[in-house]
N, C-alpha and C. Protein backbone atom coordinates (compact mmCIF):
# COMPACT_ATOMS: atom_id res chain seq x y z
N UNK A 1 0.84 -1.19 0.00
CA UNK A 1 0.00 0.00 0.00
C UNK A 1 0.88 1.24 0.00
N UNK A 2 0.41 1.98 -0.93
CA UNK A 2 1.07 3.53 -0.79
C UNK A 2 0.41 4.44 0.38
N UNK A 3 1.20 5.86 0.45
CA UNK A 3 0.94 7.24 1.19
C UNK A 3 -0.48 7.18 1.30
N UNK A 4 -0.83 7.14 -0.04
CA UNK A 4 -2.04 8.04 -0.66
C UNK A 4 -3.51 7.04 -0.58
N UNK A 5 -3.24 5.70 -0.60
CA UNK A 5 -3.79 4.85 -0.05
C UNK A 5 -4.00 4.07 1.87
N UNK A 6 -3.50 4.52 2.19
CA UNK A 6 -3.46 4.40 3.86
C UNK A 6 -3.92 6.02 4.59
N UNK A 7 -3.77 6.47 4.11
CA UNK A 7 -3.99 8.02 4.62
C UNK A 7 -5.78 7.92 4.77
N UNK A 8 -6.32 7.77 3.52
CA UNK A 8 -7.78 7.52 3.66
C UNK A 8 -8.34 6.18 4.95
N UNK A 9 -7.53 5.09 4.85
CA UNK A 9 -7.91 4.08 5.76
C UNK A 9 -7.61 4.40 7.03
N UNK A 10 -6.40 5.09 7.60
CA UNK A 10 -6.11 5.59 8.94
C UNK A 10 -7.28 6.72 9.65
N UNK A 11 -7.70 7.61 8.31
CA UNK A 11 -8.28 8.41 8.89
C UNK A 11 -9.71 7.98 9.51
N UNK A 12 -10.48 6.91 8.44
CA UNK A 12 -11.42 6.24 8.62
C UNK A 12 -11.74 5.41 9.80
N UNK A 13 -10.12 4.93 10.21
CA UNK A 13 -9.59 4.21 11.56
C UNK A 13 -9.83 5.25 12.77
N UNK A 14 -9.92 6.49 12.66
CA UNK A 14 -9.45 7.12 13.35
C UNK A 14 -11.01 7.73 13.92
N UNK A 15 -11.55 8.10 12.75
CA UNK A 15 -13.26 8.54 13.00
C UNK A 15 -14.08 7.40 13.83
N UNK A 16 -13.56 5.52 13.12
CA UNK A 16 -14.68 5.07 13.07
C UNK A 16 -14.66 4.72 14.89
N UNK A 17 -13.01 4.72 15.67
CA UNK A 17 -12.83 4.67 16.70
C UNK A 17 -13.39 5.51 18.10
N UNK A 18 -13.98 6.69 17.24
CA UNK A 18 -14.97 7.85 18.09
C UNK A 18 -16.14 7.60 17.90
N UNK A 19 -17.10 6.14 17.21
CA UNK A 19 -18.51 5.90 17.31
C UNK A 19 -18.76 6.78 16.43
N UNK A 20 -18.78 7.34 14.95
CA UNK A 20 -19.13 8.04 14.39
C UNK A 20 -19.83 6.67 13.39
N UNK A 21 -20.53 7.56 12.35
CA UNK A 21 -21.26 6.53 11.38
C UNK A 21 -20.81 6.80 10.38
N UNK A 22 -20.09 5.57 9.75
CA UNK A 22 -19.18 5.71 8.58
C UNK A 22 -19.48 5.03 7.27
N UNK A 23 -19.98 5.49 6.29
CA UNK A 23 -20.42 5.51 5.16
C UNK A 23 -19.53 5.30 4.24
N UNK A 24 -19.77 4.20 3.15
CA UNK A 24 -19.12 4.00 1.57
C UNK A 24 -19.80 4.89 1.04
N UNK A 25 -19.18 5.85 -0.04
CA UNK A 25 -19.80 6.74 -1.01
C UNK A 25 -19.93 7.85 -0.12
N UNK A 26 -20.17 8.76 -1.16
CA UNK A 26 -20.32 10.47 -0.60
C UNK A 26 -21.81 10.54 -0.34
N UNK A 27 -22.10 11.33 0.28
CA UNK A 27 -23.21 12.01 1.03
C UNK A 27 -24.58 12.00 -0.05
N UNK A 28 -25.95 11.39 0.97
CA UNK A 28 -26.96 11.74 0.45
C UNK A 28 -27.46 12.51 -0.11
N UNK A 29 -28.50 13.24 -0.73
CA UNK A 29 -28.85 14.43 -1.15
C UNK A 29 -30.58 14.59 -0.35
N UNK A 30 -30.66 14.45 1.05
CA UNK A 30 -32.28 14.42 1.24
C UNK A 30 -33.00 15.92 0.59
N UNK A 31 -33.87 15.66 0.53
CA UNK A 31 -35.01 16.71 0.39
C UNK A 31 -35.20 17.18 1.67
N UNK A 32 -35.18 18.72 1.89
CA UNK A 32 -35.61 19.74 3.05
C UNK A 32 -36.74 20.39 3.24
N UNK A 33 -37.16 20.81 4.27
CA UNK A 33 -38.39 21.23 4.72
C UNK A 33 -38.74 22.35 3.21
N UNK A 34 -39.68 22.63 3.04
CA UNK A 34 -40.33 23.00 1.99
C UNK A 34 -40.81 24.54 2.62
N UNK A 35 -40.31 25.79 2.54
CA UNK A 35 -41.10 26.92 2.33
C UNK A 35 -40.74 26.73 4.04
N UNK A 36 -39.20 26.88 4.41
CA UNK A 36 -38.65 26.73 5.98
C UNK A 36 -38.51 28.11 6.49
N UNK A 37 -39.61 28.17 7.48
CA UNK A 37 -39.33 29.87 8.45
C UNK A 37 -38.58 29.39 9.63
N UNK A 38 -36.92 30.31 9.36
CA UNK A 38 -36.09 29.88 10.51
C UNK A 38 -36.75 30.56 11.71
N UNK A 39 -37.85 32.00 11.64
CA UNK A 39 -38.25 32.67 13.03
C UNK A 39 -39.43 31.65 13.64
N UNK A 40 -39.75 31.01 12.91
CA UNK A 40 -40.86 29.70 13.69
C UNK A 40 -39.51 28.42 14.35
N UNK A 41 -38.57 28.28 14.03
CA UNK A 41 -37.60 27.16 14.45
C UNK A 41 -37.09 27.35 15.36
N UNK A 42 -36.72 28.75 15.79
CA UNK A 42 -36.46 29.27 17.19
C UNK A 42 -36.76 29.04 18.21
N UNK A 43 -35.73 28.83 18.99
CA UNK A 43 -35.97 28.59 20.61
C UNK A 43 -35.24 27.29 20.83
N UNK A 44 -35.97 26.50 21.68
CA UNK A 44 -35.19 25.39 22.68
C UNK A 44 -35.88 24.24 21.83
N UNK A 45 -35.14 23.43 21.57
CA UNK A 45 -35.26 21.50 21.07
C UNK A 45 -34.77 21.22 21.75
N UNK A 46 -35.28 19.58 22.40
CA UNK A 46 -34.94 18.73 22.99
C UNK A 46 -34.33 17.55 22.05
N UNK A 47 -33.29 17.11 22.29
CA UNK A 47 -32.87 15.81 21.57
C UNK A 47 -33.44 14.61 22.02
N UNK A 48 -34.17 13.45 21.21
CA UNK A 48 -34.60 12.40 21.74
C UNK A 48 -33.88 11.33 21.48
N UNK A 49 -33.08 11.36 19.91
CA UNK A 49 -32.50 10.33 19.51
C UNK A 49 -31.47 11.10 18.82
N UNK A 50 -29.99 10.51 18.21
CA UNK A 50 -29.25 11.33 17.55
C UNK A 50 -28.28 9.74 16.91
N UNK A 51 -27.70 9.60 16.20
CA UNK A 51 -26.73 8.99 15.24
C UNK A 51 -25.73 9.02 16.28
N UNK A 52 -24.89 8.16 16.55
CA UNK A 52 -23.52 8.66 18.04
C UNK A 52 -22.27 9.22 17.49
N UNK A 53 -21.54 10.37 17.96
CA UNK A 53 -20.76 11.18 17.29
C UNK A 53 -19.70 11.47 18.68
N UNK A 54 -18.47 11.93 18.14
CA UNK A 54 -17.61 11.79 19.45
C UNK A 54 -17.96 13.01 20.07
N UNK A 55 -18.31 14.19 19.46
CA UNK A 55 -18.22 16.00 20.05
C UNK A 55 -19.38 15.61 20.66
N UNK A 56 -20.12 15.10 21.45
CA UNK A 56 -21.27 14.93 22.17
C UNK A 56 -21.85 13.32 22.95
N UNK A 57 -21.60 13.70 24.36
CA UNK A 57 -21.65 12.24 24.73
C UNK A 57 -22.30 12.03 26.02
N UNK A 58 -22.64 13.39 26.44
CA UNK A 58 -23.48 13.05 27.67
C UNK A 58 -25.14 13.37 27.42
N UNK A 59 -25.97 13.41 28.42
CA UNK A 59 -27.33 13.54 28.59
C UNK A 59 -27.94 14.98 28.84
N UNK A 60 -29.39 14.82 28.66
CA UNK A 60 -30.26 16.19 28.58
C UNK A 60 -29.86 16.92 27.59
N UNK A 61 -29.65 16.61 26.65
CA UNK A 61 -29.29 17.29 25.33
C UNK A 61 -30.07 18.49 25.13
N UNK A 62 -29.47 19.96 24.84
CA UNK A 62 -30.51 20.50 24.13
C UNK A 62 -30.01 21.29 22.85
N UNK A 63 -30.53 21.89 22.43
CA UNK A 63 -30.53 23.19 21.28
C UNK A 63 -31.01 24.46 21.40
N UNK A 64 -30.56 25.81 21.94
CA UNK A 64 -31.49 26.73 21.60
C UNK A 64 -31.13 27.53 20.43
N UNK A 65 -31.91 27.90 19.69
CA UNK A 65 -32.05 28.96 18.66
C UNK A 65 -32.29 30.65 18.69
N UNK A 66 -31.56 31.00 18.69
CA UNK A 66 -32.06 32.93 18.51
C UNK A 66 -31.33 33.47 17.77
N UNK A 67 -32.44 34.73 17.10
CA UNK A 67 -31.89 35.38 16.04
C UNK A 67 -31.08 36.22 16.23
N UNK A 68 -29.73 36.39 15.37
CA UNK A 68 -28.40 37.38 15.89
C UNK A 68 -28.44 38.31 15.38
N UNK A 69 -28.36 38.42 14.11
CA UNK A 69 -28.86 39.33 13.18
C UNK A 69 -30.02 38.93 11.58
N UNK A 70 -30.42 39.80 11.27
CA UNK A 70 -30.98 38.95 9.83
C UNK A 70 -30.33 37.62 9.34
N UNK A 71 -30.45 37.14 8.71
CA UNK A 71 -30.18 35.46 8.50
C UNK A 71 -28.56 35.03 9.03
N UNK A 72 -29.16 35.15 10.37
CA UNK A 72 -27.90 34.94 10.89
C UNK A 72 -28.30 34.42 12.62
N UNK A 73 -28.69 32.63 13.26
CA UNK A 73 -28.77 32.38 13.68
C UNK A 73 -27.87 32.09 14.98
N UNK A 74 -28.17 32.60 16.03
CA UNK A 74 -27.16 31.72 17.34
C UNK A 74 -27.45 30.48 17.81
N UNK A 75 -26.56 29.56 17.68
CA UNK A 75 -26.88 28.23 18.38
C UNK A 75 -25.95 28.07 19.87
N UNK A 76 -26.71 27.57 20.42
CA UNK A 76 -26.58 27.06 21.95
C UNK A 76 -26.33 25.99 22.59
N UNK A 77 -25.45 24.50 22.39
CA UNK A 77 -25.89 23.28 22.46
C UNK A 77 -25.27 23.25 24.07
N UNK A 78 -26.12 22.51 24.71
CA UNK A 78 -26.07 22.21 26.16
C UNK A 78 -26.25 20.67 26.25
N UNK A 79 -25.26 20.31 26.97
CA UNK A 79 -25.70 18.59 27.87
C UNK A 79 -25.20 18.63 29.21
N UNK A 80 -25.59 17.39 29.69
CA UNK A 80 -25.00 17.35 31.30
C UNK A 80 -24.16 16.15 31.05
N UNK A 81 -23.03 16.17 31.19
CA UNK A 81 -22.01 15.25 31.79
C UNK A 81 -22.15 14.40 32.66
N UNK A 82 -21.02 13.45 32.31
CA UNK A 82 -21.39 12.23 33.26
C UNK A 82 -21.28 12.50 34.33
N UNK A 83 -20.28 13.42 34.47
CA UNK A 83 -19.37 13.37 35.97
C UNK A 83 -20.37 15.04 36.62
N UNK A 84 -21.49 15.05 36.22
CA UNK A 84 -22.64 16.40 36.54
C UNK A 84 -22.19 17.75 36.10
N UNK A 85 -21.10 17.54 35.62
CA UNK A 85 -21.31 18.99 34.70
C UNK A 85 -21.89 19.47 33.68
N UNK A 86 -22.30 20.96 33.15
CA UNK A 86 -23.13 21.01 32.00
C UNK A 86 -22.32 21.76 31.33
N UNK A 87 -21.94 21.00 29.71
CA UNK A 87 -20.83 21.38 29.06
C UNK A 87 -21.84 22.37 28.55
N UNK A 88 -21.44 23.33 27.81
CA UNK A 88 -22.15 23.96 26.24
C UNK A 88 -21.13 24.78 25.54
N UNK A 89 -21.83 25.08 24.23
CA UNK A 89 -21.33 25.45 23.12
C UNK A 89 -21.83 26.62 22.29
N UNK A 90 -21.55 27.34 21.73
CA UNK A 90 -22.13 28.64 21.05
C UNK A 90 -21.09 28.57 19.63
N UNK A 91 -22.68 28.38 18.58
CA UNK A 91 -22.11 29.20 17.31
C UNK A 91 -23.12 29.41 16.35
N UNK A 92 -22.69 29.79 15.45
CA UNK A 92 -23.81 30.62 14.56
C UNK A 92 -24.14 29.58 12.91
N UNK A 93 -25.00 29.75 12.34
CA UNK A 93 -25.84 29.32 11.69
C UNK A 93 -26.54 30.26 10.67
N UNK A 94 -26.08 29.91 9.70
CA UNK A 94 -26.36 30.87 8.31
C UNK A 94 -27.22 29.77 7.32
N UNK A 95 -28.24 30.34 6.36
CA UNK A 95 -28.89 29.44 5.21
C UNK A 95 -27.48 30.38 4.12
N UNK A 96 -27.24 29.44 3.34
CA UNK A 96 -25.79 29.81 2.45
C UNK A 96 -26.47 30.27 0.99
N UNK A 97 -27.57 29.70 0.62
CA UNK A 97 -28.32 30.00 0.01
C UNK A 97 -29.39 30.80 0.24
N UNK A 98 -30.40 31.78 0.04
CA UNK A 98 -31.31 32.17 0.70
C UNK A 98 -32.47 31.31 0.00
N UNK A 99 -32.73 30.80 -1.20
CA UNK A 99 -33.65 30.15 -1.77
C UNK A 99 -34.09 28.84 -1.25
N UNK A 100 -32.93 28.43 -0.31
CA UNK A 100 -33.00 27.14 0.69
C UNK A 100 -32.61 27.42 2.06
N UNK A 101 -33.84 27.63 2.62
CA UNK A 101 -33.28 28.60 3.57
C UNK A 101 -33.33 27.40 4.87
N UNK A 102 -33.75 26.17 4.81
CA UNK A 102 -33.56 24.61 5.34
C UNK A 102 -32.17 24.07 5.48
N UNK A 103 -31.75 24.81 4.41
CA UNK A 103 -30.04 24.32 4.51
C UNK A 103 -29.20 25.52 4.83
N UNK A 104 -28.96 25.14 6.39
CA UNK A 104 -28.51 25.43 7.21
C UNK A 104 -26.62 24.97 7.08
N UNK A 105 -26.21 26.08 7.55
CA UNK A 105 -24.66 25.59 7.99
C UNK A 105 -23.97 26.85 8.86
N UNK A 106 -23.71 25.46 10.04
CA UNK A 106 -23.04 25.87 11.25
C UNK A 106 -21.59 25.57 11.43
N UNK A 107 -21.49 26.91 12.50
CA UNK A 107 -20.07 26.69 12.77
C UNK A 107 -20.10 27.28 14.38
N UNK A 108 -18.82 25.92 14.79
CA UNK A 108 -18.25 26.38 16.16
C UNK A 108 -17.47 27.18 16.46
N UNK A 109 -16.59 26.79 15.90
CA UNK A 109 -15.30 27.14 16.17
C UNK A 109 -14.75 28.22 14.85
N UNK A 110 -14.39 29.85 14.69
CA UNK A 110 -14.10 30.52 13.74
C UNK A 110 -12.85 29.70 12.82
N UNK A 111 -12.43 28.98 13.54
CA UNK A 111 -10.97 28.87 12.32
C UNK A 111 -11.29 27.16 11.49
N UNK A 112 -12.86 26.86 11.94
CA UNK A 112 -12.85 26.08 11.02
C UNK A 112 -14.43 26.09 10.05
N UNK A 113 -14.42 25.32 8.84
CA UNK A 113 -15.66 25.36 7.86
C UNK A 113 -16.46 25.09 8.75
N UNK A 114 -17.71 25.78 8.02
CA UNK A 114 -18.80 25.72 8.22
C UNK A 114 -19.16 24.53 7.94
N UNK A 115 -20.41 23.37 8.68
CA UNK A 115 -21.25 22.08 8.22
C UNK A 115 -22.05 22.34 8.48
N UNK A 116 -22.74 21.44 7.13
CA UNK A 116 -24.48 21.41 6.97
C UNK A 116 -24.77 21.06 8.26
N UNK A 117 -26.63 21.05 8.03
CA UNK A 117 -26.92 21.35 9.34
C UNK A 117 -28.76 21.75 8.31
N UNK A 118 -29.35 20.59 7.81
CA UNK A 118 -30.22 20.60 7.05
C UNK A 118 -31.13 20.12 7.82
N UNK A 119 -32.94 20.80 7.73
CA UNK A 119 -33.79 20.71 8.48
C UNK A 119 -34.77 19.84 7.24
N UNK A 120 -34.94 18.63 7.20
CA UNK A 120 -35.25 17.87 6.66
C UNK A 120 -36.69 17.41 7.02
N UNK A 121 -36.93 18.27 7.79
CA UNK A 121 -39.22 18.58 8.50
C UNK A 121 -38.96 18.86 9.35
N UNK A 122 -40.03 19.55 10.01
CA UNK A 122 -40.36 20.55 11.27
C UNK A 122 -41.98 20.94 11.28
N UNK A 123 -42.57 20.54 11.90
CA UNK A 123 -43.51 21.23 12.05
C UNK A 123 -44.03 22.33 12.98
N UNK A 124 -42.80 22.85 13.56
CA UNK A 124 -41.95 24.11 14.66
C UNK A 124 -42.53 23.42 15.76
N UNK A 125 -43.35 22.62 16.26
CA UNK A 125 -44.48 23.09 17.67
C UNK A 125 -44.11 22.01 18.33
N UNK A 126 -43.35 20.32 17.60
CA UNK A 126 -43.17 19.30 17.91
C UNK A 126 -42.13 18.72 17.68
N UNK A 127 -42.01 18.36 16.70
CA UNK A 127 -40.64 17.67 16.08
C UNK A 127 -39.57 18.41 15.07
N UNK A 128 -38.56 18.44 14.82
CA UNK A 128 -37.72 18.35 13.86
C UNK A 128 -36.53 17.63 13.53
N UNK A 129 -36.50 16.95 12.56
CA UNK A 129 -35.63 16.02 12.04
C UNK A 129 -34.34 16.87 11.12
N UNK A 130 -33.47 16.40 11.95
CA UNK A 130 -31.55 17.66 11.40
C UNK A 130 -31.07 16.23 11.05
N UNK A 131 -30.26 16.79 9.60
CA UNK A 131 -29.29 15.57 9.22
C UNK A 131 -27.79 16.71 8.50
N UNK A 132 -26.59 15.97 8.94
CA UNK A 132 -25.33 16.72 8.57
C UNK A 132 -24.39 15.80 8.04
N UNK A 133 -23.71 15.69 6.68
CA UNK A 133 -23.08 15.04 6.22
C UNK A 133 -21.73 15.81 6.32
N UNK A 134 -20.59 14.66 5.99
CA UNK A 134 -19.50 15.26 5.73
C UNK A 134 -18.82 14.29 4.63
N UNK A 135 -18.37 14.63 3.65
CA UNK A 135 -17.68 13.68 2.66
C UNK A 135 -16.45 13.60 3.34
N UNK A 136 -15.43 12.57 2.87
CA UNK A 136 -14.16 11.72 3.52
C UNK A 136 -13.31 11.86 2.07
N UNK A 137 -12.87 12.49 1.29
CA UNK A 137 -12.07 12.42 0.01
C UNK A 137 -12.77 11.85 -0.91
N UNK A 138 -14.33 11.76 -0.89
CA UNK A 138 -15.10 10.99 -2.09
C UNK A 138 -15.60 9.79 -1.75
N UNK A 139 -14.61 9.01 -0.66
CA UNK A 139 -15.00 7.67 -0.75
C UNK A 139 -15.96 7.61 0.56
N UNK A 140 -15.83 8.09 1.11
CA UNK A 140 -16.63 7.74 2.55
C UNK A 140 -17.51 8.96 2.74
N UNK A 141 -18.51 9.09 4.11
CA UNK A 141 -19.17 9.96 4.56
C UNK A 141 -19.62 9.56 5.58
N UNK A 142 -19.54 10.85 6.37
CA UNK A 142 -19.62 10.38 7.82
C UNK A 142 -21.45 11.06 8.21
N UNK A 143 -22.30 10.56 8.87
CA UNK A 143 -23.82 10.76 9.07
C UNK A 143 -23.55 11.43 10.38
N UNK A 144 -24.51 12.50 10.39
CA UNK A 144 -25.02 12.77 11.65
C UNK A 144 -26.65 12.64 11.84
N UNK A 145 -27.40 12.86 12.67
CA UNK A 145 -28.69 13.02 12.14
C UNK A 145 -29.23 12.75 13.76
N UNK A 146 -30.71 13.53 13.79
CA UNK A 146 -30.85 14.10 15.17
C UNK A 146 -32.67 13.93 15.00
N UNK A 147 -32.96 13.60 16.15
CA UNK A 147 -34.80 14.07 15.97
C UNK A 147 -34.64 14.75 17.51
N UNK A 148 -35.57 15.98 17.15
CA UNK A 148 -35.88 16.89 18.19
C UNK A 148 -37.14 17.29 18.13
N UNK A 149 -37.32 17.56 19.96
CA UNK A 149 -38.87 18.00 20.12
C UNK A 149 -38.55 19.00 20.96
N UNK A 150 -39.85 20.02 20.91
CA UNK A 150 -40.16 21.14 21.84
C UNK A 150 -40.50 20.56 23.05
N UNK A 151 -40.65 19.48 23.42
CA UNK A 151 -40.36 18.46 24.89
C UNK A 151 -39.93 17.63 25.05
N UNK A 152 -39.84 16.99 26.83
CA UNK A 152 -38.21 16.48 27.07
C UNK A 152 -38.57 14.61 25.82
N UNK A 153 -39.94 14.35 25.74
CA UNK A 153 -40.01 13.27 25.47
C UNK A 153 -41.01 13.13 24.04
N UNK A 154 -40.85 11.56 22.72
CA UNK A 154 -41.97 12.20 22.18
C UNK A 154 -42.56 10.46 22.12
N UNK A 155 -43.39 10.39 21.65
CA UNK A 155 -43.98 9.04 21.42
C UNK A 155 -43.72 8.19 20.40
N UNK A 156 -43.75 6.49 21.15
CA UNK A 156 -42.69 6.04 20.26
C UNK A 156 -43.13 5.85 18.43
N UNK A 157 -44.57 6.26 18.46
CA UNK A 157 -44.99 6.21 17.05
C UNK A 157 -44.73 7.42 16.37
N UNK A 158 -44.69 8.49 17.28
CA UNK A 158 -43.50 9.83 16.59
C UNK A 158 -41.83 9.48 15.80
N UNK A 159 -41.70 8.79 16.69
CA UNK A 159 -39.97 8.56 16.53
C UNK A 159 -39.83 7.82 15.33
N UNK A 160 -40.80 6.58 15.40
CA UNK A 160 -40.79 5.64 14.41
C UNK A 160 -40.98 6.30 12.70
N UNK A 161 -42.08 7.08 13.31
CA UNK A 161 -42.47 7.87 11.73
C UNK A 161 -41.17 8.92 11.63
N UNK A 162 -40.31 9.40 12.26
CA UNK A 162 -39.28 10.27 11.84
C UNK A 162 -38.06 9.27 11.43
N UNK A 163 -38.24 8.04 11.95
CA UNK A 163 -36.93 7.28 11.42
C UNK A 163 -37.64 6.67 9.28
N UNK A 164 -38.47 6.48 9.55
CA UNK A 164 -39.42 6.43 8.65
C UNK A 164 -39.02 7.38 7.53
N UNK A 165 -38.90 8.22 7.96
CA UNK A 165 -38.54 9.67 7.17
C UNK A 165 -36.91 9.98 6.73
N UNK A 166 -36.03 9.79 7.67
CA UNK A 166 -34.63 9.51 7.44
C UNK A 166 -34.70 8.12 6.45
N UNK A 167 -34.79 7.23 6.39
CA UNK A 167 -34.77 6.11 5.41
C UNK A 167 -35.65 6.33 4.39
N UNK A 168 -36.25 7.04 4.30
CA UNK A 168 -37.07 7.51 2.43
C UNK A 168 -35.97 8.28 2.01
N UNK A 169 -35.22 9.41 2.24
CA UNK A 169 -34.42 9.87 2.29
C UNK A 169 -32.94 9.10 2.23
N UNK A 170 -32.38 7.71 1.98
CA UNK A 170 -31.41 6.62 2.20
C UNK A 170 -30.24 7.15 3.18
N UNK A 171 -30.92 7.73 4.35
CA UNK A 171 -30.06 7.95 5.57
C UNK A 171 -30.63 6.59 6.57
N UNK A 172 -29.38 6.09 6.76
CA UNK A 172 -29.35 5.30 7.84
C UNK A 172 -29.70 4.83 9.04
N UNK A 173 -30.39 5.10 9.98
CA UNK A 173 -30.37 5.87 11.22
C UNK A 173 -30.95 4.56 12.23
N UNK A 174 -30.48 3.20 11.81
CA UNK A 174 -30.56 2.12 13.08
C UNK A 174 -29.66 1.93 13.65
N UNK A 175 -28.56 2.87 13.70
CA UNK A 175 -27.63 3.26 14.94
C UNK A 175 -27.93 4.53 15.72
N UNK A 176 -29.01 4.97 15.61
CA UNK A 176 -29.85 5.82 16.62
C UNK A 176 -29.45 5.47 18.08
N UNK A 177 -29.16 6.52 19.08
CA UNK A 177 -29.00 5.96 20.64
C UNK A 177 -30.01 7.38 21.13
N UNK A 178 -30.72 6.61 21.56
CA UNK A 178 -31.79 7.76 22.91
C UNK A 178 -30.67 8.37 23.77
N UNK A 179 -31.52 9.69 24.06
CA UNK A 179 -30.96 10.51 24.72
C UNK A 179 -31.59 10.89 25.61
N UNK A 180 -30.92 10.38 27.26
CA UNK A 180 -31.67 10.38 28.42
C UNK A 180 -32.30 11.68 28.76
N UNK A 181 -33.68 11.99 29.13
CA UNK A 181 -34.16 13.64 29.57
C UNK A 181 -34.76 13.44 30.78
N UNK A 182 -34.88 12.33 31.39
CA UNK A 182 -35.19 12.59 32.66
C UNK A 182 -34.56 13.13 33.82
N UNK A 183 -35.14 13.76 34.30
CA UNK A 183 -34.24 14.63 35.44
C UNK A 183 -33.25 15.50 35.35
N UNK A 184 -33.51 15.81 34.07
CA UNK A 184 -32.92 17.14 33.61
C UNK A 184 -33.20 18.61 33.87
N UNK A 185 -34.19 18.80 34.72
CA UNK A 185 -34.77 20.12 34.28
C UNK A 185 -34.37 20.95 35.95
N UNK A 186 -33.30 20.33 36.47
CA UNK A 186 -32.89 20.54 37.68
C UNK A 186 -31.37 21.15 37.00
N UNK A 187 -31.05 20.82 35.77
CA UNK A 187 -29.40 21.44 35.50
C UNK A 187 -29.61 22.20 34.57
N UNK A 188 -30.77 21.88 33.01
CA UNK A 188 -30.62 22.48 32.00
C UNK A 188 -32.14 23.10 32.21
């Protein structure tokens, strides 16, 4: 094996070792919420289920949303730690397009790209289903993908019909792990 051939397999070694979801072929193309008002998406989501990813690993997951300036979103992500601390995070969220204003892309950290961050349904009041790809040099892609509610819990024929929805879409998502919300509302 050459440089140029191990470089892709190490790195793949390296993701798939942080529980990430690792994909042959480049990234899906789902279809996004249709005619998406980011000022109805605003506010606090609860995470119920999410794809497992290393930047996030404890409980009471949340999201809040507020507007920073014109199309220019603040994000908020909060969890509680194992060991009872509550980590969080702040960054902002732009539609890159305005004609798709569903496709979303966030960033944490200034010194690195922006990632999707696509609202793939919402019906603002209950659920919304987020999916974020990342291509790997063409050959791979790594999944993220999230169902959120405006409360701590949703029903399991909710969930089912949103996984329902990720697989019409040929996203993956039976490596889904619940995300504990009980007894959360004492930290977050």
């Amino acid at each position: 094996m050459n440089a140029v051939q191990v470089l892709p397999l190490a790195l793949l070694a390296a993701l798939a070792a942080h529980a990430q979801v690792i994909k042959p072929g480049r990234c899906p193309r789902p279809a996004v919420q249709q005619e998406f008002d980011a000022a109805r998406y605003l506010g606090t989501w609860y995470e119920i289920q999410r794809l497992p990813h290393r930047f996030q690993t404890g409980q009471c997951s949340t999201a809040s949303y507020s507007l920073k300036s014109p199309g220019v979103v603040g994000v908020l992500n909060r969890e509680l730690r194992a060991d009872g601390t509550v980590y969080s995070i702040s960054g902002t969220a732009v539609a890159e397009d305005p004609s798709e204003p569903a496709k979303l892309a966030v960033s944490f950290y200034e010194i690195l790209p922006y990632s999707p961050y696509w609202i793939l349904s919402t019906d603002y009041v209950n659920t919304a289903l987020v999916y974020s790809c990342t291509d790997i040099l063409r050959l791979f892609h790594v999944d993220f993908a999230w169902i959120l509610s405006r409360t701590r819990t949703l029903p399991e024929s909710t969930v089912m019909n949103a996984k329902e929805t990720f697989a019409k879409n040929n996203i993956d998502v039976s490596r889904m792990i619940d995300t504990k919300q009980e007894g959360c509302d004492k930290y977050l």
